[in-house]
PDB file of N, CA and C in Angstrom:
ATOM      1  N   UNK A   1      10.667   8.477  16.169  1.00  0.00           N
ATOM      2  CA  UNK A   1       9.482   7.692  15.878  1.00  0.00           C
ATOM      3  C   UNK A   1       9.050   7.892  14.435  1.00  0.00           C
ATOM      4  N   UNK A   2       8.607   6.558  14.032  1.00  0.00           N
ATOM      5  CA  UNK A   2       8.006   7.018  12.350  1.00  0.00           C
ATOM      6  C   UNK A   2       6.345   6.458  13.117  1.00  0.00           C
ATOM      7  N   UNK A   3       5.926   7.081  11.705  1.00  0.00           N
ATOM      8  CA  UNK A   3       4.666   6.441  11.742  1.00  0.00           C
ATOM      9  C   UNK A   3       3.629   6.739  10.109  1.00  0.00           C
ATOM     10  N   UNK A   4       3.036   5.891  10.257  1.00  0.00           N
ATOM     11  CA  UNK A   4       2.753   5.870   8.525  1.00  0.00           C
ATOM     12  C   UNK A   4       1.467   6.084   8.736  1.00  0.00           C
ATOM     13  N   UNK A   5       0.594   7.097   7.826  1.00  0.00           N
ATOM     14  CA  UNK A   5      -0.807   6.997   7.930  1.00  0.00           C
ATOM     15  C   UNK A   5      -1.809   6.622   6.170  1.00  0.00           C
ATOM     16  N   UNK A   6      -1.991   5.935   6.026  1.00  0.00           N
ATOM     17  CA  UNK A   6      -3.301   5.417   4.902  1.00  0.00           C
ATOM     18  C   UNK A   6      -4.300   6.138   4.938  1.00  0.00           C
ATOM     19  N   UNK A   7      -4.933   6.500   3.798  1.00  0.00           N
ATOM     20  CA  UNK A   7      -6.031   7.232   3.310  1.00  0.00           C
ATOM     21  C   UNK A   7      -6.606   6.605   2.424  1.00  0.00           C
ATOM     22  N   UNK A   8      -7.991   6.980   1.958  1.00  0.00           N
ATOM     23  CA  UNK A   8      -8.343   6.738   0.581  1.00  0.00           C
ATOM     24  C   UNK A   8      -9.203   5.383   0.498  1.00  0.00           C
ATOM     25  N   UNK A   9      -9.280   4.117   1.725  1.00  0.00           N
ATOM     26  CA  UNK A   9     -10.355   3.198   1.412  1.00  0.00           C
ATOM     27  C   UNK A   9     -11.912   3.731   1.057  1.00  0.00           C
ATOM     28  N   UNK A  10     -12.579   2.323   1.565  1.00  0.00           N
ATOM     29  CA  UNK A  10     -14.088   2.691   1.268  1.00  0.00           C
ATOM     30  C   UNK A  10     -14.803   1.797   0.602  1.00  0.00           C
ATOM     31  N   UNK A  11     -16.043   2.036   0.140  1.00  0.00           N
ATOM     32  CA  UNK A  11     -17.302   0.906  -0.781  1.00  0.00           C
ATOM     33  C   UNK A  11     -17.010   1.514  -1.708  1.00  0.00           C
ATOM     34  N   UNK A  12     -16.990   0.599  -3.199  1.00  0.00           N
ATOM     35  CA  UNK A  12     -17.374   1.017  -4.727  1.00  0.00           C
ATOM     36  C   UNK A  12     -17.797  -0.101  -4.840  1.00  0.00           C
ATOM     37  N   UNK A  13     -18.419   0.056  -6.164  1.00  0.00           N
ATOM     38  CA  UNK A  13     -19.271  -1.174  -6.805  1.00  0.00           C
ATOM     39  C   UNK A  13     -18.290  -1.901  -7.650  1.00  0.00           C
ATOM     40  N   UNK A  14     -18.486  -2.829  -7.903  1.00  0.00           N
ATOM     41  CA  UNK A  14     -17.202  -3.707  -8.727  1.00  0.00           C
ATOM     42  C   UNK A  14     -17.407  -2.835  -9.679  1.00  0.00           C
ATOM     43  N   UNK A  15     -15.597  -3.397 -10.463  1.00  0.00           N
ATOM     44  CA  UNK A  15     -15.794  -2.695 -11.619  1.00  0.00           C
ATOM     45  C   UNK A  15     -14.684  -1.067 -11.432  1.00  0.00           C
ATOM     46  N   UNK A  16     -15.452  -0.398 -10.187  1.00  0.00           N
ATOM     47  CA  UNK A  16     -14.823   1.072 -10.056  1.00  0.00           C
ATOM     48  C   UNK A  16     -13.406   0.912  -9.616  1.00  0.00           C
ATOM     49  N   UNK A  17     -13.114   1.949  -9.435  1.00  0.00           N
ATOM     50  CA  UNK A  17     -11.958   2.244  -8.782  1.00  0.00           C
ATOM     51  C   UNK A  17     -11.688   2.979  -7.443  1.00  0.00           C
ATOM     52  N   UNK A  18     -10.422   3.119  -6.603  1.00  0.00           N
ATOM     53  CA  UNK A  18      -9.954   3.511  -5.359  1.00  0.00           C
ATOM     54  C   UNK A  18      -8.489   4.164  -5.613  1.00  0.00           C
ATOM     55  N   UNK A  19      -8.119   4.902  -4.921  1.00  0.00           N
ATOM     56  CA  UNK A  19      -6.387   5.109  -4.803  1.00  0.00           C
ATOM     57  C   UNK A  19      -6.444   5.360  -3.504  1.00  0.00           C
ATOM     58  N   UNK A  20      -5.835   4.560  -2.982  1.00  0.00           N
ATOM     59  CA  UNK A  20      -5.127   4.718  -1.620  1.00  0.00           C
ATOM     60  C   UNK A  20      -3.616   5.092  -1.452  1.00  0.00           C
ATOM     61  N   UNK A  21      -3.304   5.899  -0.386  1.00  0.00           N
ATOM     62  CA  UNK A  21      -2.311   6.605  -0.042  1.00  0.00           C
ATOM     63  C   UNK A  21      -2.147   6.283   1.347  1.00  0.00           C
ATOM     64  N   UNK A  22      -0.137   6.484   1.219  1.00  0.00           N
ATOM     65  CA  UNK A  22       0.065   6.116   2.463  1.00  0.00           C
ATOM     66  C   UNK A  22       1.385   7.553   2.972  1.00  0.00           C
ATOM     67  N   UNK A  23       1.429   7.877   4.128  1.00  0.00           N
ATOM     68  CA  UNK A  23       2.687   9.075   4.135  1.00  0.00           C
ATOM     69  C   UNK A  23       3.677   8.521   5.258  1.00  0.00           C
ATOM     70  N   UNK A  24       4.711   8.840   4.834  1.00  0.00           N
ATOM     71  CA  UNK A  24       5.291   8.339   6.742  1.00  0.00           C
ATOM     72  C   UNK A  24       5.830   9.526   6.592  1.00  0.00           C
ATOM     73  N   UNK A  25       6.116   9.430   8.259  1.00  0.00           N
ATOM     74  CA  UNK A  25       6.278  10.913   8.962  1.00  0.00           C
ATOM     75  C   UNK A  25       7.190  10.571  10.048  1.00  0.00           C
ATOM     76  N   UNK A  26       8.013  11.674  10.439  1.00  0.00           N
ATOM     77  CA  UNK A  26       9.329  11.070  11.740  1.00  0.00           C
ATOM     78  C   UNK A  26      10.562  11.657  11.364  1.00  0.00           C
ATOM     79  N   UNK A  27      11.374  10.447  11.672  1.00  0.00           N
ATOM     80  CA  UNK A  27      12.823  10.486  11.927  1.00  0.00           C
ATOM     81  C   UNK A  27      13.394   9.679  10.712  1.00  0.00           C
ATOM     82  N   UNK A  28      13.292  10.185   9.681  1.00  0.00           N
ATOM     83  CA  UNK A  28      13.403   8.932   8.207  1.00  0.00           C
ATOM     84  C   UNK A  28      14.771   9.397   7.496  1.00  0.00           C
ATOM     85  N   UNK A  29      15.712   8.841   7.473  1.00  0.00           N
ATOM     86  CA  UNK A  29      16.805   8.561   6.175  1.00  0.00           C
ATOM     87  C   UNK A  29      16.919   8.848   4.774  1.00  0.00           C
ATOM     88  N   UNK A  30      16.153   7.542   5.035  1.00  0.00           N
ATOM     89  CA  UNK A  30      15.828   7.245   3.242  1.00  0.00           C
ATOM     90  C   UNK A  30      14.644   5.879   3.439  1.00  0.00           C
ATOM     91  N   UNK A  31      13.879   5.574   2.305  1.00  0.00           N
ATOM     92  CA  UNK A  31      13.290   4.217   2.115  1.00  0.00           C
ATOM     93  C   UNK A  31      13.599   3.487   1.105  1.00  0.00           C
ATOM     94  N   UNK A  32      13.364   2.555   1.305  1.00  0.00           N
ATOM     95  CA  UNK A  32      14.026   1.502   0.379  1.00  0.00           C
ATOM     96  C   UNK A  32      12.363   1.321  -0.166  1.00  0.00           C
ATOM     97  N   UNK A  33      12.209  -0.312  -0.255  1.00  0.00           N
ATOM     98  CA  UNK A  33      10.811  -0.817  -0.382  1.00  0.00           C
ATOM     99  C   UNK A  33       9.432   0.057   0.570  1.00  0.00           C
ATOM    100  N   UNK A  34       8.771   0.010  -0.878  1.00  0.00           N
ATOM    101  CA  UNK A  34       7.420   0.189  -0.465  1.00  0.00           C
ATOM    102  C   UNK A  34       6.677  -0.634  -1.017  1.00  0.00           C
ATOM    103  N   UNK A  35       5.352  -1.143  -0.323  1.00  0.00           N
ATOM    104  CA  UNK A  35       4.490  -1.603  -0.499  1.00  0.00           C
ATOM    105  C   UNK A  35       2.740  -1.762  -0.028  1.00  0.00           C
ATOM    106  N   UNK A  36       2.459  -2.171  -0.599  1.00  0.00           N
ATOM    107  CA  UNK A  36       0.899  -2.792  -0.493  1.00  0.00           C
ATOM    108  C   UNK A  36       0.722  -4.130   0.546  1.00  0.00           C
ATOM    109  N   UNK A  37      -0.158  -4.030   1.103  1.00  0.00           N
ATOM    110  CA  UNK A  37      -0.463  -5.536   1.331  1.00  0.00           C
ATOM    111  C   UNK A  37      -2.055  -5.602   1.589  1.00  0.00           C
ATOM    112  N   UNK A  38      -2.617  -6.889   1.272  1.00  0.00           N
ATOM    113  CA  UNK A  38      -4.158  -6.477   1.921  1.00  0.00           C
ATOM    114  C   UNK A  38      -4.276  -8.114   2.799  1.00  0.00           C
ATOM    115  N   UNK A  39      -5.713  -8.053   3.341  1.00  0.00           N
ATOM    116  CA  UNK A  39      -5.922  -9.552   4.236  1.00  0.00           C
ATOM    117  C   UNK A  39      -7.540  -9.044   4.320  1.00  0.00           C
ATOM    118  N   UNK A  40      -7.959 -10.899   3.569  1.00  0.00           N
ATOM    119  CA  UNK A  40      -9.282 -10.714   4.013  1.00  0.00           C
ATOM    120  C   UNK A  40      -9.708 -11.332   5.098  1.00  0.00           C
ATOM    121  N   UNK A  41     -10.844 -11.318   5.349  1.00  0.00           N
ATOM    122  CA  UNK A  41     -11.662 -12.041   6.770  1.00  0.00           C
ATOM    123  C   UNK A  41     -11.119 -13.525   6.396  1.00  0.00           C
ATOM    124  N   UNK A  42     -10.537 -13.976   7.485  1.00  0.00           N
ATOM    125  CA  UNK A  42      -9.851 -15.418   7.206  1.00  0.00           C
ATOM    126  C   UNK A  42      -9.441 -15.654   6.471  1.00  0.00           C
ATOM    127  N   UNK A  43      -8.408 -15.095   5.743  1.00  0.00           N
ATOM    128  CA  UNK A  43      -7.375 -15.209   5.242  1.00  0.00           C
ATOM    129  C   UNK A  43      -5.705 -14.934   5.112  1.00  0.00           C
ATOM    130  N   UNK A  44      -4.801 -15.486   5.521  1.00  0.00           N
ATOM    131  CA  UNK A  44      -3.525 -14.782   5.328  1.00  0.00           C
ATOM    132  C   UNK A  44      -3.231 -13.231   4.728  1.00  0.00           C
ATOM    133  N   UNK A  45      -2.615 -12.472   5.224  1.00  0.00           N
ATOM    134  CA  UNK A  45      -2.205 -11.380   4.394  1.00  0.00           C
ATOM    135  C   UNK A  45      -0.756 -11.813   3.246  1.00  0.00           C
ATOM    136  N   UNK A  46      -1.641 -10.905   1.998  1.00  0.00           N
ATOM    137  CA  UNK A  46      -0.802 -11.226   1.042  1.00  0.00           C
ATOM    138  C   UNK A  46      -0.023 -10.245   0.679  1.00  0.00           C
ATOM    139  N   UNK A  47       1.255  -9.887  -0.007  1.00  0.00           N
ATOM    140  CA  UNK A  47       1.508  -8.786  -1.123  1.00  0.00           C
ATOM    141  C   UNK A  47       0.510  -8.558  -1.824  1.00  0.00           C
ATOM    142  N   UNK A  48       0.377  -7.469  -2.284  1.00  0.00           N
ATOM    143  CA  UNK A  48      -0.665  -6.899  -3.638  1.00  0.00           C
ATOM    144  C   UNK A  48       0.144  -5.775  -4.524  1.00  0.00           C
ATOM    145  N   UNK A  49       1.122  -5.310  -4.078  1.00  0.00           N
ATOM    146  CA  UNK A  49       2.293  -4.371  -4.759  1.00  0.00           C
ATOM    147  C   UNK A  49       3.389  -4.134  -4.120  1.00  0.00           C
ATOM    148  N   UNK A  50       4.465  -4.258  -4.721  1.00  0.00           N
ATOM    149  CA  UNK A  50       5.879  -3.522  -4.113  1.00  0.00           C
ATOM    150  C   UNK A  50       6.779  -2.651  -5.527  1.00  0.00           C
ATOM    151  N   UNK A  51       7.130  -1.445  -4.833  1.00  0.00           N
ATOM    152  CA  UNK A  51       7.811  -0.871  -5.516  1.00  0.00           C
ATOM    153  C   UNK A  51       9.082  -0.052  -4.794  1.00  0.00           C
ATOM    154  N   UNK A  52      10.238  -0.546  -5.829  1.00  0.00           N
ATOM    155  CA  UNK A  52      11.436  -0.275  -5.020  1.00  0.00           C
ATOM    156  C   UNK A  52      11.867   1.129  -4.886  1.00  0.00           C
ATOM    157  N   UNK A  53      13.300   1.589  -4.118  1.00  0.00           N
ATOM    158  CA  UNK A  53      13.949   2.711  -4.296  1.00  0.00           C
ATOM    159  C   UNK A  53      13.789   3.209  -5.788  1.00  0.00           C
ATOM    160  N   UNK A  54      14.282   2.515  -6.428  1.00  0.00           N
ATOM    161  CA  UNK A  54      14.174   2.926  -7.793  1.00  0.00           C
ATOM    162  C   UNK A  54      13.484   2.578  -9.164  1.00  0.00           C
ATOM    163  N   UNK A  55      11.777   2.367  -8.566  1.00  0.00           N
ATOM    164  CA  UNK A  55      11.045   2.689  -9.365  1.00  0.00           C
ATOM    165  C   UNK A  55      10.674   1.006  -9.738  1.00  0.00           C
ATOM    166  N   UNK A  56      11.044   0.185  -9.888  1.00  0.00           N
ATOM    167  CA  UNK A  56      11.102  -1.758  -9.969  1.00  0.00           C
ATOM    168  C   UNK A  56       9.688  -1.631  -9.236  1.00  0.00           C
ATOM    169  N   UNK A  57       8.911  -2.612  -9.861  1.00  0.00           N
ATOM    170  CA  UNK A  57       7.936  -2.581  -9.206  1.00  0.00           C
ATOM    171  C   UNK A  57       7.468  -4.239  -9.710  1.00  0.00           C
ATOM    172  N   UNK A  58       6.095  -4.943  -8.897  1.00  0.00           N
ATOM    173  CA  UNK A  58       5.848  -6.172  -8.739  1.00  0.00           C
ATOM    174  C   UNK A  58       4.794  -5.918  -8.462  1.00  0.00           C
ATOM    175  N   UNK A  59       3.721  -7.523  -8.804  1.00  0.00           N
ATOM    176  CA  UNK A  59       2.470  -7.458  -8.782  1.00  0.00           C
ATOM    177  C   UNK A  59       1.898  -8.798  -8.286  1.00  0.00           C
ATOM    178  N   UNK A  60       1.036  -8.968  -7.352  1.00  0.00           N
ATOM    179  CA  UNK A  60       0.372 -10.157  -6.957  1.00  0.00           C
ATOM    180  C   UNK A  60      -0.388 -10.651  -8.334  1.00  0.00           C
ATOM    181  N   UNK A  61      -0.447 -11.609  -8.974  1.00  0.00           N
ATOM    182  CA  UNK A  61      -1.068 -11.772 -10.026  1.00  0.00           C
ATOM    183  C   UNK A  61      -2.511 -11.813 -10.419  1.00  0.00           C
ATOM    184  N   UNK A  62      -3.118 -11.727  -9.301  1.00  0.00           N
ATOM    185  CA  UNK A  62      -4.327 -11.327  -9.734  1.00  0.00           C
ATOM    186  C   UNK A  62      -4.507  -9.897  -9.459  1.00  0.00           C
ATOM    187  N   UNK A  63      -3.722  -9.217  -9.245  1.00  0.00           N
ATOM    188  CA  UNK A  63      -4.264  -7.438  -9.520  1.00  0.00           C
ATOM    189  C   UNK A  63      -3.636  -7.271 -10.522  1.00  0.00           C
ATOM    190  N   UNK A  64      -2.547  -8.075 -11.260  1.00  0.00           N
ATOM    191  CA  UNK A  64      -1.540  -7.370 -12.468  1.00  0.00           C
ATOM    192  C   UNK A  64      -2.556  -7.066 -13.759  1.00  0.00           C
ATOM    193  N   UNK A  65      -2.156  -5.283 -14.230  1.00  0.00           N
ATOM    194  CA  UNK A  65      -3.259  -5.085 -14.910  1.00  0.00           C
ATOM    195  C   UNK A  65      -4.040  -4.069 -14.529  1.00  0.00           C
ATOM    196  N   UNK A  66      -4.636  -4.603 -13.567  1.00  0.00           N
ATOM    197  CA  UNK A  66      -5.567  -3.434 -12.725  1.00  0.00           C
ATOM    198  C   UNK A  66      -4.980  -2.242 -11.725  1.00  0.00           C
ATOM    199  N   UNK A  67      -4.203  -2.950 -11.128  1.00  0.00           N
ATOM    200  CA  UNK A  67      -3.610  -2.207 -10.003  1.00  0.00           C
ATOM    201  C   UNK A  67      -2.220  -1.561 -10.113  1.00  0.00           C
ATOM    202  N   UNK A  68      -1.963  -0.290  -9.934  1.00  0.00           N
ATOM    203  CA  UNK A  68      -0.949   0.625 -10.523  1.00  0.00           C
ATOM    204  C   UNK A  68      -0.338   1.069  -9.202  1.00  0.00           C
ATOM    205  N   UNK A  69       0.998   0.682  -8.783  1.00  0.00           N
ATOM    206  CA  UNK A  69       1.677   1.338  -7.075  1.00  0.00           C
ATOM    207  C   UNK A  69       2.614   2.376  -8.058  1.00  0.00           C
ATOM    208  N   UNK A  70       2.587   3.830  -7.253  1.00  0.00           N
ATOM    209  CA  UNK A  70       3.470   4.452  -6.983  1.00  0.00           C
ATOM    210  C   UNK A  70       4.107   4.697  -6.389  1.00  0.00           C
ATOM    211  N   UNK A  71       5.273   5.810  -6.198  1.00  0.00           N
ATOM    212  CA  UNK A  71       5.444   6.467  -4.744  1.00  0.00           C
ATOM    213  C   UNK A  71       6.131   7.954  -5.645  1.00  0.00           C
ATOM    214  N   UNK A  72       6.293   8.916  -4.210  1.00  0.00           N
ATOM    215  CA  UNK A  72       6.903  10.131  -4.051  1.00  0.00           C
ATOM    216  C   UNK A  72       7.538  10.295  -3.300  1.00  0.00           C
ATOM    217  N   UNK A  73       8.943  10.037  -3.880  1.00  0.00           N
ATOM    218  CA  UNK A  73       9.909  10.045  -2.849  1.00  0.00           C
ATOM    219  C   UNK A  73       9.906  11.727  -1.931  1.00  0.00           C
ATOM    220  N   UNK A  74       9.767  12.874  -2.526  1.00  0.00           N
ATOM    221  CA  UNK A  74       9.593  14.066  -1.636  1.00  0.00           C
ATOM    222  C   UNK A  74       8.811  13.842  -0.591  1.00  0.00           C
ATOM    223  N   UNK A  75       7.759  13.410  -0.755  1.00  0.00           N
ATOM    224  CA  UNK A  75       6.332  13.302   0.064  1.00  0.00           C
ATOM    225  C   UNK A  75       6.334  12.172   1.104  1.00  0.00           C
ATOM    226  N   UNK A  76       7.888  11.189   1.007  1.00  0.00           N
ATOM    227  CA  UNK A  76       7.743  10.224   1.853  1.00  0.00           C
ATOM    228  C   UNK A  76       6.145   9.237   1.480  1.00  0.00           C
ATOM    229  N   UNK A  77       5.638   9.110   0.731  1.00  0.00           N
ATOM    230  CA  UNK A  77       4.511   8.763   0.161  1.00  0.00           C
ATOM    231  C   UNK A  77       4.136   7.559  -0.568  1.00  0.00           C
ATOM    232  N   UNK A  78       3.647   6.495  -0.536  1.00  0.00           N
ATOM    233  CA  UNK A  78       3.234   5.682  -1.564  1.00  0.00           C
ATOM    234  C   UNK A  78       1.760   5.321  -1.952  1.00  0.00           C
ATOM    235  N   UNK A  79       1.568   5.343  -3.197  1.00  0.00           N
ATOM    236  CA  UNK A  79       0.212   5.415  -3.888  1.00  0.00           C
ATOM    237  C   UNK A  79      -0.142   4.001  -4.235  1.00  0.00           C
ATOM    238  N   UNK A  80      -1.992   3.499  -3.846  1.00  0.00           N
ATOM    239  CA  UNK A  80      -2.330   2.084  -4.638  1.00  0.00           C
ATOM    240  C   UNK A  80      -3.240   2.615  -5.882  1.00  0.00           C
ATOM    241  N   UNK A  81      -2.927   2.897  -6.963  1.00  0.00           N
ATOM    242  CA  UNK A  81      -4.243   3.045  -8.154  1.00  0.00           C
ATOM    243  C   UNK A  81      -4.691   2.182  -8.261  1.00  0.00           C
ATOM    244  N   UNK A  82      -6.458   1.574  -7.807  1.00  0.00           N
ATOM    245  CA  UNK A  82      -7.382   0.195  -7.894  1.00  0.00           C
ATOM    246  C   UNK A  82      -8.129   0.407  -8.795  1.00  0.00           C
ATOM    247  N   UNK A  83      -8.233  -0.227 -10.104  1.00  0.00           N
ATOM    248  CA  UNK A  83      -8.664   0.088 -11.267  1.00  0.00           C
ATOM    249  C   UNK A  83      -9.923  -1.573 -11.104  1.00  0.00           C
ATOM    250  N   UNK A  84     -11.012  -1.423 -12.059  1.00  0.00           N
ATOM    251  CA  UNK A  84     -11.516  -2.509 -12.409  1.00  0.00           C
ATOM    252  C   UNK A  84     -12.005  -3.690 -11.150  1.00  0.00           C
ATOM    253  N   UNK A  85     -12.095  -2.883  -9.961  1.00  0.00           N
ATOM    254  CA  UNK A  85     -12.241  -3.746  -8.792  1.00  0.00           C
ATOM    255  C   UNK A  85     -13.362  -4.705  -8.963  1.00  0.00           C
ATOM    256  N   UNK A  86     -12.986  -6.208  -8.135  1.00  0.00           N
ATOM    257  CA  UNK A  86     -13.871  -7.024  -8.072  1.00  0.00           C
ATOM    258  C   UNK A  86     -14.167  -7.658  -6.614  1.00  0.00           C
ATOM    259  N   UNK A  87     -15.148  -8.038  -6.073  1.00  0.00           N
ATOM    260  CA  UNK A  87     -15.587  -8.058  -4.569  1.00  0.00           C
ATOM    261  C   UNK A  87     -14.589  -9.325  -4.410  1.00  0.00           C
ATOM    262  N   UNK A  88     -13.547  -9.958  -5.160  1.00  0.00           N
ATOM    263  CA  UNK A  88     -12.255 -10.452  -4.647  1.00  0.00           C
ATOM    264  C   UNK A  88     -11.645  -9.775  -4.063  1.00  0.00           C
ATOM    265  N   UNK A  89     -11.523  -8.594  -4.213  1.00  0.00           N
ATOM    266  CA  UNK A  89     -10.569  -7.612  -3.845  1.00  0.00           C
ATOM    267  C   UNK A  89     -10.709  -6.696  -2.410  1.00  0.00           C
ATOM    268  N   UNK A  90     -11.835  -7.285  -1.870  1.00  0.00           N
ATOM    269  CA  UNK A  90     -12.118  -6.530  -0.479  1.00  0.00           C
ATOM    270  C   UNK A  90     -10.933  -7.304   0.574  1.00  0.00           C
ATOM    271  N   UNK A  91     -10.817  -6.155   1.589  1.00  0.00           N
ATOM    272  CA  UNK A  91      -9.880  -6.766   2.432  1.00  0.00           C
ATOM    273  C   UNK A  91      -9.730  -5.158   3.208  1.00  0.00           C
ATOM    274  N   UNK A  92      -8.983  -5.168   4.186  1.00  0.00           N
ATOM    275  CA  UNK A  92      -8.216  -4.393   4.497  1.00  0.00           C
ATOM    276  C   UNK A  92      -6.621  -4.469   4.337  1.00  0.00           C
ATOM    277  N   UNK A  93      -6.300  -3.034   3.517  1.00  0.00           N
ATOM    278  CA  UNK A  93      -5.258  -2.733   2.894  1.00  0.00           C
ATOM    279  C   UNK A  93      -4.411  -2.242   3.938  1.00  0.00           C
ATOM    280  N   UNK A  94      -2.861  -2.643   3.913  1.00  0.00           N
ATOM    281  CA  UNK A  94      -1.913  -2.013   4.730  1.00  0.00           C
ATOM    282  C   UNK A  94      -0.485  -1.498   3.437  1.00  0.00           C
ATOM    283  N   UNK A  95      -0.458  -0.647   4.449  1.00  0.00           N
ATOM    284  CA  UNK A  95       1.236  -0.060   3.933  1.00  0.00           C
ATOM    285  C   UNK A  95       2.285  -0.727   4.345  1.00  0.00           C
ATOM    286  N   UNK A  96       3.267  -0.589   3.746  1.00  0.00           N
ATOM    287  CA  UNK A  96       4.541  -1.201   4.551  1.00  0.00           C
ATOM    288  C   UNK A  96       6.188  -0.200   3.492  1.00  0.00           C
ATOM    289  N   UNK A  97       6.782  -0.224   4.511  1.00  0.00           N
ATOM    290  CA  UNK A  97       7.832   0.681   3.842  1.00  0.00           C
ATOM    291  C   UNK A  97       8.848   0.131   5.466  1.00  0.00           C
ATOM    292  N   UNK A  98       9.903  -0.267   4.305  1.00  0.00           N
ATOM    293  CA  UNK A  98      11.339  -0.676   4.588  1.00  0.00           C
ATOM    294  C   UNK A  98      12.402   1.145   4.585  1.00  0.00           C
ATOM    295  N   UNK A  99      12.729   1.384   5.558  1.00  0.00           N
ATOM    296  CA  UNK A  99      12.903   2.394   5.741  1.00  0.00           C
ATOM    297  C   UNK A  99      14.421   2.800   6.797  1.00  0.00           C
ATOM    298  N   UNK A 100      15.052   3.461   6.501  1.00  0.00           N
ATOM    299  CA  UNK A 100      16.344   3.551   7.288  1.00  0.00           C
ATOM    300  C   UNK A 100      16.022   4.935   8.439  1.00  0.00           C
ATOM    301  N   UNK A 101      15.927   4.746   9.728  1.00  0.00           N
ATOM    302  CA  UNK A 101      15.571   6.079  10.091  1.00  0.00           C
ATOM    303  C   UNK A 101      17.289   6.755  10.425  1.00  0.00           C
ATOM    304  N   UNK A 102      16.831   8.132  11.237  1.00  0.00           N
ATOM    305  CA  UNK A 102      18.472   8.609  11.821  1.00  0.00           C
ATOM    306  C   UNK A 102      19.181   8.583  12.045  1.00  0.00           C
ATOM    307  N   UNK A 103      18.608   7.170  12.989  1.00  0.00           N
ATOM    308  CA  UNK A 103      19.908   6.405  13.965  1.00  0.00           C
ATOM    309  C   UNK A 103      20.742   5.187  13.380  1.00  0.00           C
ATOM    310  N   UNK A 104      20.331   5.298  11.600  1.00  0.00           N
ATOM    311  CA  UNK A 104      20.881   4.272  11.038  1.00  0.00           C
ATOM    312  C   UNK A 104      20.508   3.406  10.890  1.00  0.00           C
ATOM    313  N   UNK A 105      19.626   2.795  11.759  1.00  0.00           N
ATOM    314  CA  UNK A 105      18.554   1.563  11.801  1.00  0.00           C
ATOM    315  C   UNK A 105      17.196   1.373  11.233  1.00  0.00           C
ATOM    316  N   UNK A 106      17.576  -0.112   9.897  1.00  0.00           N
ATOM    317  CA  UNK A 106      16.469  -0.114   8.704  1.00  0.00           C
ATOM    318  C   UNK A 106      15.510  -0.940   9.849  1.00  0.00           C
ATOM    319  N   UNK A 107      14.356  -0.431   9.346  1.00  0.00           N
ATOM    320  CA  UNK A 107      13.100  -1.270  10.107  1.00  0.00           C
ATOM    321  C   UNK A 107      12.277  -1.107   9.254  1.00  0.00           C
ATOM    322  N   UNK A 108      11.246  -1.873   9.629  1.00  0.00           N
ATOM    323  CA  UNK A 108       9.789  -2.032   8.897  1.00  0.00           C
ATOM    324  C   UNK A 108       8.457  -1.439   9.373  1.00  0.00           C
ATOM    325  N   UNK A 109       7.861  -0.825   8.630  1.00  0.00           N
ATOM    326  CA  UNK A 109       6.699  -0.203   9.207  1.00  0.00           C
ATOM    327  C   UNK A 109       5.586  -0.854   8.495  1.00  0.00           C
ATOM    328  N   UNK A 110       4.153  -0.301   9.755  1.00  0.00           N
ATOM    329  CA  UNK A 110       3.204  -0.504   9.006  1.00  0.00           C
ATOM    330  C   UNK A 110       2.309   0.219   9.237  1.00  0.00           C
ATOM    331  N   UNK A 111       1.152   0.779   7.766  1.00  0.00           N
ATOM    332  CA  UNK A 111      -0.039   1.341   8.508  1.00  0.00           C
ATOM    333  C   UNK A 111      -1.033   0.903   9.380  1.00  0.00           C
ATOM    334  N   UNK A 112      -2.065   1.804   9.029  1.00  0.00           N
ATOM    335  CA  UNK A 112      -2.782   1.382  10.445  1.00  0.00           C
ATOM    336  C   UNK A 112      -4.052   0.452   9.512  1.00  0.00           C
ATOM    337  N   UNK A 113      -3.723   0.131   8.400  1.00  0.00           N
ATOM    338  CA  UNK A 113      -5.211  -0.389   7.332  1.00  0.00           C
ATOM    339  C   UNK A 113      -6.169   0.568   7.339  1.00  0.00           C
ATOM    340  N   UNK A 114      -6.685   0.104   5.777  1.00  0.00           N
ATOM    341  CA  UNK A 114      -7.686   0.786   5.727  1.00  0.00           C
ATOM    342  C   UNK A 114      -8.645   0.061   4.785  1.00  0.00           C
ATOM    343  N   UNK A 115      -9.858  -0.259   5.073  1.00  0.00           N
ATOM    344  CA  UNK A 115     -10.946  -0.886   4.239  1.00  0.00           C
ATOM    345  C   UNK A 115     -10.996  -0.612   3.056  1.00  0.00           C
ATOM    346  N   UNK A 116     -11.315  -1.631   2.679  1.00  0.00           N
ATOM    347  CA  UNK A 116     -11.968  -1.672   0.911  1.00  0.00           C
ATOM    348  C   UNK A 116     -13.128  -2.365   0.415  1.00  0.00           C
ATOM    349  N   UNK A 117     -13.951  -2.331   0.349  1.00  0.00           N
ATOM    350  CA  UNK A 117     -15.062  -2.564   0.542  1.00  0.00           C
ATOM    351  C   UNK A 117     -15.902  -2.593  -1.591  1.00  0.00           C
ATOM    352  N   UNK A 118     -15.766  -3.945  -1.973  1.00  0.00           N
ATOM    353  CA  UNK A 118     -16.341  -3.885  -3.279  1.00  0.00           C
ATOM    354  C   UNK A 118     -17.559  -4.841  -3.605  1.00  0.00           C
ATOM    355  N   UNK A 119     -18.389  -4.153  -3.395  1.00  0.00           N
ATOM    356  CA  UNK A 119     -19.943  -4.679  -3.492  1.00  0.00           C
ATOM    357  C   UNK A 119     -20.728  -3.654  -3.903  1.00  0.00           C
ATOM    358  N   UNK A 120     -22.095  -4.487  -5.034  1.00  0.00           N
ATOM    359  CA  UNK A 120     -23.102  -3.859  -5.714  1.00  0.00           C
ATOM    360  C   UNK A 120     -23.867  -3.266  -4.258  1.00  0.00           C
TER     361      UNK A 120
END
């Protein structure tokens, strides 16, 4: 079993910032893609970051700029740095990581979300 857990939402006032974190934990290989995604109240979920095995990374165009994805490959880990937030940017945030577990078999995970919340 994998399972991925998110940290790090919450309220700031526009403008501030957030870093959210995600870990997976289990029966893991290796990962390929990691990413971001968020979805607001009636709206589709979008990408907001992906960053590959090796470091390639991509940006929804309205966070490019603001928003910085990492990861740690030791830590099984991927990081959102939310710089300059604007109450566009509320949603609940998910993880996602493309991931090969034990048995050889790549699958897709996801967290469990976590709020973001940007209002005066």
């Amino acid at each position: 079993q994998v399972q991925l857990v998110e940290s790090g939402g919450g309220l700031v006032q526009p403008g501030g910032s957030l870093r959210l974190s995600c870990a997976a934990s289990g029966s893991i290989l290796s990962i390929n893609d990691m990413g971001w995604y968020r979805q607001a109240p009636g709206k589709q979920r979008e990408m907001v970051a992906v960053i590959s095995s090796g470091g390639s990374q991509r940006y929804a165009d309205s966070v490019k700029g603001r928003f910085t994805i990492s990861r740690d490959n030791a830590k099984n880990t991927v990081y959102l740095q939310m710089n300059s937030l604007k109450p566009e940017d509320t949603a609940v945030y998910y993880c996602n990581m493309h991931l090969r577990q034990v048995t050889g078999w790549f699958s897709d995970y996801w967290g469990q979300g976590t709020q973001v919340t940007v209002s005066s």
